[in-house]
PDB file of N, CA and C in Angstrom:
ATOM      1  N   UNK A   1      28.229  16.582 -32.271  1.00  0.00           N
ATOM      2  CA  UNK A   1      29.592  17.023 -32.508  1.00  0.00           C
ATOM      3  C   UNK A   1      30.551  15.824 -32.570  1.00  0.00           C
ATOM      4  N   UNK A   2      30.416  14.602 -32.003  1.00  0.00           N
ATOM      5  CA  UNK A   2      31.080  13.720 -32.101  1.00  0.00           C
ATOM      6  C   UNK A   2      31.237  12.781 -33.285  1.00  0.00           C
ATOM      7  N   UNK A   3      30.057  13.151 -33.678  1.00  0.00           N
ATOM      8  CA  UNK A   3      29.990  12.287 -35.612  1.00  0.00           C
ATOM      9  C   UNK A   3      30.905  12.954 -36.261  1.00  0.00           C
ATOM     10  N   UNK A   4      30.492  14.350 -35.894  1.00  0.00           N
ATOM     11  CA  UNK A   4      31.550  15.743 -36.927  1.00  0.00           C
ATOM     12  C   UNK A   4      32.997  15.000 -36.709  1.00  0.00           C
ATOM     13  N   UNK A   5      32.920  15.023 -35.185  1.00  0.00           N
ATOM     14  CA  UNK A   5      34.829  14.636 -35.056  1.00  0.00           C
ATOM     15  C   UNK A   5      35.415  13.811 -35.626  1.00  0.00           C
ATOM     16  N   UNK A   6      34.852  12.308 -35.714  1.00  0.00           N
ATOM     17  CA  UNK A   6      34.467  10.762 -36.010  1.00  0.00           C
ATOM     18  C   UNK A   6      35.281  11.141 -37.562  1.00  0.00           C
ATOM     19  N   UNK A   7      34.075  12.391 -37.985  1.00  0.00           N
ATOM     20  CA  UNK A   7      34.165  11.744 -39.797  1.00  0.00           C
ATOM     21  C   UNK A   7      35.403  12.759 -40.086  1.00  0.00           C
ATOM     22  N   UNK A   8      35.697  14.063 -39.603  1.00  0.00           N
ATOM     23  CA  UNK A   8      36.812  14.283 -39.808  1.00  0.00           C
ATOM     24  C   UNK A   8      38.193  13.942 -39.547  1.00  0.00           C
ATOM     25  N   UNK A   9      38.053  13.699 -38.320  1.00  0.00           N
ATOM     26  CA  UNK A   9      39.384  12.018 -38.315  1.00  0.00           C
ATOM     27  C   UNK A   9      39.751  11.429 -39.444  1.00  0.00           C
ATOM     28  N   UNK A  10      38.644  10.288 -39.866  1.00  0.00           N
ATOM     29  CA  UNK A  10      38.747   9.737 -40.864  1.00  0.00           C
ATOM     30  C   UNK A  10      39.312  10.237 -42.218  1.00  0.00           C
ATOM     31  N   UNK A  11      38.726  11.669 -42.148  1.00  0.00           N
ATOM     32  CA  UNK A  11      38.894  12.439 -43.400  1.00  0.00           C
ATOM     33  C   UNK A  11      40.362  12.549 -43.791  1.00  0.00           C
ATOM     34  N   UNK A  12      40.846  13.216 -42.645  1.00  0.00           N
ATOM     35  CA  UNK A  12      42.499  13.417 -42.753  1.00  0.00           C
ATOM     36  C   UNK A  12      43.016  12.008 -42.730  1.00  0.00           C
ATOM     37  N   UNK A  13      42.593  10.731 -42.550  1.00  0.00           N
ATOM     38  CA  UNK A  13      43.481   9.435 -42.499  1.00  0.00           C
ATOM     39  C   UNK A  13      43.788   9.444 -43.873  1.00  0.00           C
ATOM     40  N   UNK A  14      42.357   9.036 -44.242  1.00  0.00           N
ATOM     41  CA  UNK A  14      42.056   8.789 -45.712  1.00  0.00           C
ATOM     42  C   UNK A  14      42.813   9.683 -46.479  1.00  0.00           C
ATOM     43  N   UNK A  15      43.040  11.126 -46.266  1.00  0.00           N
ATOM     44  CA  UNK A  15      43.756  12.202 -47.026  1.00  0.00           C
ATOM     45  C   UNK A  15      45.170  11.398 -47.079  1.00  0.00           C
ATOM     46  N   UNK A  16      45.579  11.941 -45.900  1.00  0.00           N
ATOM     47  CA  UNK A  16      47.087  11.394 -45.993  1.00  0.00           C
ATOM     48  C   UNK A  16      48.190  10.081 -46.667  1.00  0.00           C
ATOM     49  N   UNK A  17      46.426   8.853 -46.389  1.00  0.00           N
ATOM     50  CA  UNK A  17      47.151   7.552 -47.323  1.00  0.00           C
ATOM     51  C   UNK A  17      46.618   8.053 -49.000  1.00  0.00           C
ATOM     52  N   UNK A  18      46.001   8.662 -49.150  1.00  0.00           N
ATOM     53  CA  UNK A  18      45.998   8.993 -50.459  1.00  0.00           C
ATOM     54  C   UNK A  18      46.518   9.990 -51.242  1.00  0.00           C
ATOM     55  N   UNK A  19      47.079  10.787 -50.175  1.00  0.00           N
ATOM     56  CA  UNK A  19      48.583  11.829 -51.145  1.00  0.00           C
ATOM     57  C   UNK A  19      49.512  10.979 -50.792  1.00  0.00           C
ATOM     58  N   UNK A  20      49.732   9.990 -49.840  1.00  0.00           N
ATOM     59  CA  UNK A  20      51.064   9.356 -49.924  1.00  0.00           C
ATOM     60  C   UNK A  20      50.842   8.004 -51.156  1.00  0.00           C
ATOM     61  N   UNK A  21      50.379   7.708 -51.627  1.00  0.00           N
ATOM     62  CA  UNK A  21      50.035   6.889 -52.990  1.00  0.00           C
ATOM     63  C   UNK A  21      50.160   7.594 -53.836  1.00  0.00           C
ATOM     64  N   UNK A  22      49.704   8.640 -53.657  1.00  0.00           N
ATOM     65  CA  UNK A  22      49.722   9.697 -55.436  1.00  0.00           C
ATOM     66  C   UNK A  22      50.841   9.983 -55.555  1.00  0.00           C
ATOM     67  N   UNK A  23      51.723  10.501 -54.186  1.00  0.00           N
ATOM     68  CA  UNK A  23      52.904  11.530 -54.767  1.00  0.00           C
ATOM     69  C   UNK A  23      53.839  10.231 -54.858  1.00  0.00           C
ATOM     70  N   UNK A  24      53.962   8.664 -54.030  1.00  0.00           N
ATOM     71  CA  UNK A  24      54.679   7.845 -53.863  1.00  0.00           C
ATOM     72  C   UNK A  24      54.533   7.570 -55.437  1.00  0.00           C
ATOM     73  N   UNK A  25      53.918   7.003 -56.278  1.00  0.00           N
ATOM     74  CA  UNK A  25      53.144   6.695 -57.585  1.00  0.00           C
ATOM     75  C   UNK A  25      54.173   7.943 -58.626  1.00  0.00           C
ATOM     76  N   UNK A  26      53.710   8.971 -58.334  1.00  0.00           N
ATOM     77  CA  UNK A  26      54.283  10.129 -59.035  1.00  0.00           C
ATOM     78  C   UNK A  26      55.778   9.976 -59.106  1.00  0.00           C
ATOM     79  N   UNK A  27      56.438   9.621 -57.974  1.00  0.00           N
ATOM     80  CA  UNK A  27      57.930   9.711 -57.526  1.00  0.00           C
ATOM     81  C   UNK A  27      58.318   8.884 -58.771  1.00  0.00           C
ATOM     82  N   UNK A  28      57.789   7.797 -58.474  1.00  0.00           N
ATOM     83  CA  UNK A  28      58.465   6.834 -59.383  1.00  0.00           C
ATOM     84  C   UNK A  28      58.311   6.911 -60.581  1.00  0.00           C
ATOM     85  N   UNK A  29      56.859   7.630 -61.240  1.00  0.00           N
ATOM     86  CA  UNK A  29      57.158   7.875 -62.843  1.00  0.00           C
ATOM     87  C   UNK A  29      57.931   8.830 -63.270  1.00  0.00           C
ATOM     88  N   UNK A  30      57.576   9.646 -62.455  1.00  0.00           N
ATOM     89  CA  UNK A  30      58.139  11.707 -63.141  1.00  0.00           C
ATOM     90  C   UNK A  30      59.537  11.812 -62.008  1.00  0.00           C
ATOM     91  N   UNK A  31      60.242  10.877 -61.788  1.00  0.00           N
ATOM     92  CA  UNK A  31      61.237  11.367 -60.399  1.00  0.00           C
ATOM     93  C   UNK A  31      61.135  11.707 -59.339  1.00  0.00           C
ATOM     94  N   UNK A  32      61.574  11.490 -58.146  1.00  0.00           N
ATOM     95  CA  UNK A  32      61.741  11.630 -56.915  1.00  0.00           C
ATOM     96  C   UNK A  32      62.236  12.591 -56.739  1.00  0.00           C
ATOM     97  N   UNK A  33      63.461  13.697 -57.201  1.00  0.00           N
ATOM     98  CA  UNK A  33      63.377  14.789 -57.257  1.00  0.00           C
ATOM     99  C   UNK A  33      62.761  15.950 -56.959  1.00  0.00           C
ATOM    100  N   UNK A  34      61.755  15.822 -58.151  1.00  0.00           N
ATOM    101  CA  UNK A  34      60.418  16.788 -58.470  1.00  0.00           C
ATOM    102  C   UNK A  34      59.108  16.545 -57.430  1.00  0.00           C
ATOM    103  N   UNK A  35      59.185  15.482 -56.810  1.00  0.00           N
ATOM    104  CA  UNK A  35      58.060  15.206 -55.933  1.00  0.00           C
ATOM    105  C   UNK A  35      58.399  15.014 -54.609  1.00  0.00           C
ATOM    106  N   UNK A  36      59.455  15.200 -54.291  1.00  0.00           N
ATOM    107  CA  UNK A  36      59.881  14.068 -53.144  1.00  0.00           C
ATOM    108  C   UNK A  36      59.305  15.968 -52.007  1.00  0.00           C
ATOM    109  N   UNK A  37      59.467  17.118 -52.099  1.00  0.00           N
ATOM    110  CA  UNK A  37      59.184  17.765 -51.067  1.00  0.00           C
ATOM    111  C   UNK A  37      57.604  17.693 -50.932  1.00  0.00           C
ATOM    112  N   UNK A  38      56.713  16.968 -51.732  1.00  0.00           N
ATOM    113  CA  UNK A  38      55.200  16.815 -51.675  1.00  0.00           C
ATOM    114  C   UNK A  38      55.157  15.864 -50.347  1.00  0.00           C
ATOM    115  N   UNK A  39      55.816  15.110 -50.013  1.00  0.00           N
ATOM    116  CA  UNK A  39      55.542  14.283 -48.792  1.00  0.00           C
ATOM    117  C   UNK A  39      55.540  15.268 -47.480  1.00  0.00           C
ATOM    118  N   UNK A  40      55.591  16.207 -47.561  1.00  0.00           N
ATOM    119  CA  UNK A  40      55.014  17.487 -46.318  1.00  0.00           C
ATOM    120  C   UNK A  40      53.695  17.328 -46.093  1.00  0.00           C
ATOM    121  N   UNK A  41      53.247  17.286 -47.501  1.00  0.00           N
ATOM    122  CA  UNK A  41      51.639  16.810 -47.436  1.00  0.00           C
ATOM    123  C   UNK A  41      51.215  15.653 -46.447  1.00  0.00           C
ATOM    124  N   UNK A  42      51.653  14.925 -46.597  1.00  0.00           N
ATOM    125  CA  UNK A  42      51.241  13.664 -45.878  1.00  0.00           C
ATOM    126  C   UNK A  42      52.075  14.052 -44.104  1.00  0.00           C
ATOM    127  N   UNK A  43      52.873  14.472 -43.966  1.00  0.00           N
ATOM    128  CA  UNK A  43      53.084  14.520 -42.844  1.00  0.00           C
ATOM    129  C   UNK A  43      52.169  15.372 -42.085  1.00  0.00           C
ATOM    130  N   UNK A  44      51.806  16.512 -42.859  1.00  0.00           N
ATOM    131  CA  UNK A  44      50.572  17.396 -42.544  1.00  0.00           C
ATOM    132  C   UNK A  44      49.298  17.028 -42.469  1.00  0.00           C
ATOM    133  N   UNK A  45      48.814  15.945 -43.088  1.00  0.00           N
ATOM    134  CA  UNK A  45      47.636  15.692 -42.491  1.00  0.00           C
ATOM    135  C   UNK A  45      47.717  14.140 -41.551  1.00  0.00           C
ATOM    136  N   UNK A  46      49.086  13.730 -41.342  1.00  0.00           N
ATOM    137  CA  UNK A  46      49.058  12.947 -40.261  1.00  0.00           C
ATOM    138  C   UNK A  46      49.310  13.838 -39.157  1.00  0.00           C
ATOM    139  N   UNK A  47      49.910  14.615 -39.235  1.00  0.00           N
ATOM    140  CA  UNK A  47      49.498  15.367 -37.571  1.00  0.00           C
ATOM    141  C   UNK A  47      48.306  15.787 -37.164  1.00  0.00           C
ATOM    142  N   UNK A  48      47.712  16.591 -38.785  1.00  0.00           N
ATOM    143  CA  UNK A  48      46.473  16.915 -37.643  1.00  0.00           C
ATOM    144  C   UNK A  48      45.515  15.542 -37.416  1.00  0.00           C
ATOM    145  N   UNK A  49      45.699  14.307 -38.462  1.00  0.00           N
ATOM    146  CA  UNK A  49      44.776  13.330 -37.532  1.00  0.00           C
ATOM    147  C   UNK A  49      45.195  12.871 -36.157  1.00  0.00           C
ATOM    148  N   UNK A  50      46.556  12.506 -35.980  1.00  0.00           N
ATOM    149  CA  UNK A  50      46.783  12.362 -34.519  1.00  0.00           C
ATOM    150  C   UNK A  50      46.583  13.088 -33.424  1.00  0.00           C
ATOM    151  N   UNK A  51      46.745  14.725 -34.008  1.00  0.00           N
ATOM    152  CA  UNK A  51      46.393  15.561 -33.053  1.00  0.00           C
ATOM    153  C   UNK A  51      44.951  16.098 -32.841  1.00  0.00           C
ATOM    154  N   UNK A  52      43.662  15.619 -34.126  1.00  0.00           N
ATOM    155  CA  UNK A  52      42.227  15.586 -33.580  1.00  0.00           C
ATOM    156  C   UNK A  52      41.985  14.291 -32.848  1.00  0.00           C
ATOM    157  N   UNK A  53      42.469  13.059 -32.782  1.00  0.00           N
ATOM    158  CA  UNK A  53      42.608  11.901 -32.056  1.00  0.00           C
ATOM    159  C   UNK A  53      42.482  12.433 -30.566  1.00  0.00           C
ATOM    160  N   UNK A  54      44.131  12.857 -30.597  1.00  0.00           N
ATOM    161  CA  UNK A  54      44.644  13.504 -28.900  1.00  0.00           C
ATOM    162  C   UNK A  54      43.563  13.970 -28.689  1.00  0.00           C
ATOM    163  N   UNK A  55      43.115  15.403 -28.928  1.00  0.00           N
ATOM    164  CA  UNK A  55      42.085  15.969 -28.670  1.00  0.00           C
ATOM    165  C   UNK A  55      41.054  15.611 -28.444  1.00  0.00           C
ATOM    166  N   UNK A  56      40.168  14.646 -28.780  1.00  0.00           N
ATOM    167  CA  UNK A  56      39.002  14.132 -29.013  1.00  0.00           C
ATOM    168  C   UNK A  56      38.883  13.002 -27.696  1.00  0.00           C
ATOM    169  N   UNK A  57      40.151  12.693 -27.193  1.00  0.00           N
ATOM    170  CA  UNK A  57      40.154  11.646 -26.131  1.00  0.00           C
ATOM    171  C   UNK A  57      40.531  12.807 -24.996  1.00  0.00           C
ATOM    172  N   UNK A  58      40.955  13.717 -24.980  1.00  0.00           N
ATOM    173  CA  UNK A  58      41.444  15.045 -23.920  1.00  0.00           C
ATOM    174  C   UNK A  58      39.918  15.104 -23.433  1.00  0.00           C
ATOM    175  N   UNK A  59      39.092  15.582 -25.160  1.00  0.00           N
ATOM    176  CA  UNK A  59      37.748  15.833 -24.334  1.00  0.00           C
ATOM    177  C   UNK A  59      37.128  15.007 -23.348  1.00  0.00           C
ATOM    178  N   UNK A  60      36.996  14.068 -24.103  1.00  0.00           N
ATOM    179  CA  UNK A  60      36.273  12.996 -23.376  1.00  0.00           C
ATOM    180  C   UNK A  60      36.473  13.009 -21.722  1.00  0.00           C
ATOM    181  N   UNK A  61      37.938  12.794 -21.951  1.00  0.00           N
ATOM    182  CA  UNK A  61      38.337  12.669 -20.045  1.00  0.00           C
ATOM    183  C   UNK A  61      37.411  14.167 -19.488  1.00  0.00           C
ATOM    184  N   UNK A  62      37.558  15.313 -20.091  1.00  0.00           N
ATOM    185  CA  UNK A  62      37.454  16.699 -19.484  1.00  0.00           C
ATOM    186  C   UNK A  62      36.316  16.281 -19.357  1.00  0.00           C
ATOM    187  N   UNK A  63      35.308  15.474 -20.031  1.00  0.00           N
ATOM    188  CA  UNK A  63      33.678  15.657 -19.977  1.00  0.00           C
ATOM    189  C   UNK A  63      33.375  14.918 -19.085  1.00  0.00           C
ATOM    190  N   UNK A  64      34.032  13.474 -18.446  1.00  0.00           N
ATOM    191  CA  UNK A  64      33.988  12.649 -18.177  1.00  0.00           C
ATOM    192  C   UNK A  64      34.228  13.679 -16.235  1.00  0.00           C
ATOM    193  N   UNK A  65      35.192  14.462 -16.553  1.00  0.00           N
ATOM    194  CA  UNK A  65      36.257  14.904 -15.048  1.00  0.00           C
ATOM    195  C   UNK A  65      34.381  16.345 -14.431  1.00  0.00           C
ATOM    196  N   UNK A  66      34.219  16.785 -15.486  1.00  0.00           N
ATOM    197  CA  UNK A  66      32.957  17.614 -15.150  1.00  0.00           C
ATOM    198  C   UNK A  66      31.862  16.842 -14.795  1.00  0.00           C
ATOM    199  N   UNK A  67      31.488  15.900 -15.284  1.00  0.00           N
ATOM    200  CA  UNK A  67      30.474  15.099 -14.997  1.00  0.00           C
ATOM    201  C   UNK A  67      30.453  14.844 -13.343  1.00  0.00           C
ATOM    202  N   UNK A  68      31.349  14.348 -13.183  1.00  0.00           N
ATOM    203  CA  UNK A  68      32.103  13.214 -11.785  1.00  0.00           C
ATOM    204  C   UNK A  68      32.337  14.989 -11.069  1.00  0.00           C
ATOM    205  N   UNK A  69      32.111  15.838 -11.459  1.00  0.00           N
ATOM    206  CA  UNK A  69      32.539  17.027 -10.467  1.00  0.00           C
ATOM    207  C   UNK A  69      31.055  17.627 -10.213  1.00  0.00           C
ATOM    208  N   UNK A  70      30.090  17.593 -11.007  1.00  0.00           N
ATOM    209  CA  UNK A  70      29.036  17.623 -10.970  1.00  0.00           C
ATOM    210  C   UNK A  70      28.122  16.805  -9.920  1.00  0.00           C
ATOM    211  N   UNK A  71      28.355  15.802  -9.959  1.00  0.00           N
ATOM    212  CA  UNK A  71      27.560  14.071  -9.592  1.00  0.00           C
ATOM    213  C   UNK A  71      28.053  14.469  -7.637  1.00  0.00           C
ATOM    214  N   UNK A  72      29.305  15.052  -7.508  1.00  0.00           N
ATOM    215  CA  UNK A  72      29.428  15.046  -6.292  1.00  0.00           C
ATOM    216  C   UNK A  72      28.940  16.301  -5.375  1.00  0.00           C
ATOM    217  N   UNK A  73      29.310  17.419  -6.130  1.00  0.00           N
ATOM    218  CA  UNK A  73      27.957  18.590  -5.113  1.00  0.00           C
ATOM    219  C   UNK A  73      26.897  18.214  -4.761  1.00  0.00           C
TER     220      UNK A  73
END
């Protein structure tokens, strides 16, 4: 499960710098106008990478806090 997490992380990084190039790219040929509410996109998949980040280090501690609760009974 941790590869899964690993590569979907990545997934949404990679997403986000690459709608923010396309629509940034776009802005400037076809207007800023017409594109400029597409940058939701990119804010949307920078949250959820920061927030599978958060998560993914939450676990860890939780696995880390069961272990060490385990080890002492």
């Amino acid at each position: 499960m941790k590869i899964y997490n690993k590569i979907m992380s990545y997934f949404w990084l990679f997403s986000a710098i690459t709608i923010l190039l396309i629509v940034t790219y776009m802005s400037f040929t076809e207007g800023f106008n017409k594109w400029a509410y597409y940058y939701i996109f990119v804010l949307t998949s920078l949250a959820v990478y920061f927030l599978k980040t958060w998560m993914m280090k939450r676990m860890d501690r939780h696995n880390e806090f069961l272990k060490e609760k385990n080890t002492i009974k």
